[in-house]
Protein backbone atom coordinates (compact mmCIF):
# COMPACT_ATOMS: atom_id res chain seq x y z
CA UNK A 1 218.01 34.52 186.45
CA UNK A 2 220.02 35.38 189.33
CA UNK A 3 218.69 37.09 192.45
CA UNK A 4 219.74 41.34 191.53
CA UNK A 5 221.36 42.84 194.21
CA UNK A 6 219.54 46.30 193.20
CA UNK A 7 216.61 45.93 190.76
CA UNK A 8 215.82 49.81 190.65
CA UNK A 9 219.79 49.83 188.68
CA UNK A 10 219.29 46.96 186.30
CA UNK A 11 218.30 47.29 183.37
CA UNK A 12 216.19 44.20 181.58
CA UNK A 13 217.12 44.61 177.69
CA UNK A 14 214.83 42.16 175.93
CA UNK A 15 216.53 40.61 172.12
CA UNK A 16 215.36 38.65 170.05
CA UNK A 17 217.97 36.08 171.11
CA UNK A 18 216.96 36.49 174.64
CA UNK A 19 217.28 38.95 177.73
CA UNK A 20 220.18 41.04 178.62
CA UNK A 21 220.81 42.02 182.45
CA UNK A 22 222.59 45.09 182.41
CA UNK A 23 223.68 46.51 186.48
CA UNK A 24 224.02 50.65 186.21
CA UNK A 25 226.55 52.02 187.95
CA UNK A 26 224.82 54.83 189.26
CA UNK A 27 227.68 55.52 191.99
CA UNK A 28 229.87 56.14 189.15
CA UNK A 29 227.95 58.22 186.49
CA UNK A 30 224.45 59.03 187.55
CA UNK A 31 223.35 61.16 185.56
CA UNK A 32 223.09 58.50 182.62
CA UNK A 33 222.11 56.17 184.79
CA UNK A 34 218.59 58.06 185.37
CA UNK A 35 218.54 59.17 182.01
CA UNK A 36 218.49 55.19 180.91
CA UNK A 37 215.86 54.21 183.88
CA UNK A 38 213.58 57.87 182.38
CA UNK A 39 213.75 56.65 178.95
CA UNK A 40 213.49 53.29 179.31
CA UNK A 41 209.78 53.54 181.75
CA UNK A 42 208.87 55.77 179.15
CA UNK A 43 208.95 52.88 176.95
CA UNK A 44 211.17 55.18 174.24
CA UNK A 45 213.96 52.34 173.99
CA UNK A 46 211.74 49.67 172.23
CA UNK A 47 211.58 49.04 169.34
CA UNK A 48 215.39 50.81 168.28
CA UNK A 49 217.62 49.62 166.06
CA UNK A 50 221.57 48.14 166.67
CA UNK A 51 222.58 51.05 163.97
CA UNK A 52 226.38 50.42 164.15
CA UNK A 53 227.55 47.29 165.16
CA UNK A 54 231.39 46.48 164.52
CA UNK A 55 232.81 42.92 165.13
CA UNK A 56 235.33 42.90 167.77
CA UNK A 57 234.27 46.38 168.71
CA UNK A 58 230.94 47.69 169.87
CA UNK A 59 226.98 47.87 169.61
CA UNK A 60 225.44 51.13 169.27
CA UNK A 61 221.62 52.00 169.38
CA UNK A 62 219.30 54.41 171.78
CA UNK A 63 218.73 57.04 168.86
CA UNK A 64 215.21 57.19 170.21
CA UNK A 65 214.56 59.84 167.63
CA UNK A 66 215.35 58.59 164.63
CA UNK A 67 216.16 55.08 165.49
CA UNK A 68 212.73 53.22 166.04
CA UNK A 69 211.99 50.44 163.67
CA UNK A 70 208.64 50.35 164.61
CA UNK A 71 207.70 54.38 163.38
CA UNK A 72 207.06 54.61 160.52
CA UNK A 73 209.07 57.54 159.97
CA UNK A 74 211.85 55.51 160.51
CA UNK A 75 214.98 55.37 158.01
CA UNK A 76 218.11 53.48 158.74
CA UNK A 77 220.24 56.33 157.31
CA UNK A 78 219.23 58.72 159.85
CA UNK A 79 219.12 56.11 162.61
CA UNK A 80 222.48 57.02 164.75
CA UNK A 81 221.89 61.37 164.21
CA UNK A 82 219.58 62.01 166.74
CA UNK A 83 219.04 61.59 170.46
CA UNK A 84 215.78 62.44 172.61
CA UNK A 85 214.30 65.14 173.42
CA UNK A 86 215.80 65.44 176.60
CA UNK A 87 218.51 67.46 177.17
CA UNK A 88 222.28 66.27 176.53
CA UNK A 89 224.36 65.06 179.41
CA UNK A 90 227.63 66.48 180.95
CA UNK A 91 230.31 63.70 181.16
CA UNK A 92 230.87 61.37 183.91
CA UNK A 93 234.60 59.90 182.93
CA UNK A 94 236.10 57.76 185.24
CA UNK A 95 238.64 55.03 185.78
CA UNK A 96 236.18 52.21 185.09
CA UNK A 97 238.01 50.42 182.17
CA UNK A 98 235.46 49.76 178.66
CA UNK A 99 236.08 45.78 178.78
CA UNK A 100 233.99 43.42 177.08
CA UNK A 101 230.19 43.48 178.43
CA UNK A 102 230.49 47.40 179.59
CA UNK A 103 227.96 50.03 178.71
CA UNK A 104 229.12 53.29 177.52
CA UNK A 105 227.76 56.47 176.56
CA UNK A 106 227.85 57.59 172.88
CA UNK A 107 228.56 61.18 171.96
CA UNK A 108 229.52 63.53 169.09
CA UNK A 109 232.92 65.25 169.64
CA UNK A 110 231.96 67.13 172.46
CA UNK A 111 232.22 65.32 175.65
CA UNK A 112 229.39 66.93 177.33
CA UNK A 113 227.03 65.40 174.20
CA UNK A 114 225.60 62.01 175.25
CA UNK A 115 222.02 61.72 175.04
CA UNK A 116 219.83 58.63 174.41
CA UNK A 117 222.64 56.63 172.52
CA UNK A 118 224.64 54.05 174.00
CA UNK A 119 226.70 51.04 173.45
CA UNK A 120 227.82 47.82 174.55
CA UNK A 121 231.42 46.79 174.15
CA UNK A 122 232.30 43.15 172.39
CA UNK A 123 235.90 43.00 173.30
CA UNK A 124 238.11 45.41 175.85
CA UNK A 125 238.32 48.64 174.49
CA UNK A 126 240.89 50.24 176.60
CA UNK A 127 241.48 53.08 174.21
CA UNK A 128 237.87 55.01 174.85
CA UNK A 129 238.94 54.72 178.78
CA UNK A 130 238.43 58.17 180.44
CA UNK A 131 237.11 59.24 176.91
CA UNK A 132 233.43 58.10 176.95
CA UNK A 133 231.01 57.41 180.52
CA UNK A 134 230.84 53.81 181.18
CA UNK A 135 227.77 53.59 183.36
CA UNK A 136 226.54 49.77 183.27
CA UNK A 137 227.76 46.51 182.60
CA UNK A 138 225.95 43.29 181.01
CA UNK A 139 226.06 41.23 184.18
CA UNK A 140 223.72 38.10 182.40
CA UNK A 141 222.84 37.41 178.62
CA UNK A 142 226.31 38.70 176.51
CA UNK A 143 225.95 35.68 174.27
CA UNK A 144 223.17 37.62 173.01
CA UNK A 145 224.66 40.75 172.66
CA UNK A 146 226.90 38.80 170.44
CA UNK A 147 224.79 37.65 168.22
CA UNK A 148 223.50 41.10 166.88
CA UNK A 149 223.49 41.39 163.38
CA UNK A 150 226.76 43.67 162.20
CA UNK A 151 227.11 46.96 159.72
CA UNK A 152 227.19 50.61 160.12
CA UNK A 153 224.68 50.05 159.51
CA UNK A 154 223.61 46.79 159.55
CA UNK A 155 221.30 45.94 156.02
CA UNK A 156 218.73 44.14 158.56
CA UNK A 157 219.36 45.58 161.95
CA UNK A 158 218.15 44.13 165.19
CA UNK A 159 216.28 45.60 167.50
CA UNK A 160 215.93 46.40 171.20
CA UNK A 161 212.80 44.78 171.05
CA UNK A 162 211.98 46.28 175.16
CA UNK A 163 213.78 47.78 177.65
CA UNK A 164 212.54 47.79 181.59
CA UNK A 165 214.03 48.89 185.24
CA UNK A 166 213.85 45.33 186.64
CA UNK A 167 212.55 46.75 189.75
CA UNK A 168 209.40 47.76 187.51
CA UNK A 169 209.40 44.00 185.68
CA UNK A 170 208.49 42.33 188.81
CA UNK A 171 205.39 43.90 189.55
């Protein structure tokens, strides 16, 4: 792995696959950049399901509510309708373009929505630009991102199996 320039904003998203390095941007939207680094110490990430996955679009998972494979409360229907039980987010638009590899934050119609729920771009999406909070980027490991099992949702979804601030994985 290469040395991080800021291990306190990456993010350490374990797949089955392998391990995704994901840099925050918390310059640019950091309010869901501390929201990721609460929930994922809290542990609240593992264990959640890829819910929507479209080829040549986007990943989606972070329901932490509904989405955790390993409740078992949990039902893939529902994964994708809930968030944490944290309060929602205001948006953070800016001119960071969605390409391929970039983290953004998922929402309901109202901008101010995003919660827990997030997702990682496969291709450039310019059309969400200024629409949706990009807030990270996959800076190591996309050629696992791009093996995650498609469907909205998926019949056998993956799973983030953990989640950790790197600057908590080295001690």
């Amino acid at each position: 792995m290469a040395e991080l320039k800021d291990p306190e904003n990456t993010i350490l998203l374990e797949l089955k696959s392998g391990t995704v390095t994901i840099e925050l941007l918390p310059e640019i939207a950091p309010l869901h950049c501390e929201r990721m680094k609460e929930l994922a110490r809290s542990g609240a990430y593992d264990g959640v399901v890829f819910h929507r996955v479209i080829d040549g679009f986007m990943a989606q998972t972070g329901d932490v509510e509904h989405g955790n494979a390993d409740k078992e409360s949990f039902n893939i229907r529902r994964a994708g309708t809930g968030g944490s039980d944290l309060p929602d987010l205001k948006q953070e638009f800016s001119g960071i373009p969605h390409d391929r590899g970039t983290l953004g934050a998922a929402r309901s119609q109202n901008p101010n929505s995003a919660n827990s729920q997030f997702f990682i771009n496969f291709s450039d999406n310019h059309f969400l630009n200024r629409q949706y909070t990009v807030y990270g980027r996959v800076i190591e490991g996309m050629e696992h991102v791009d093996k995650i099992v498609r469907g909205e949702p998926p019949a056998s979804p993956d799973k983030m199996i953990s989640m950790k601030v790197a600057a908590d994985a080295a001690s």
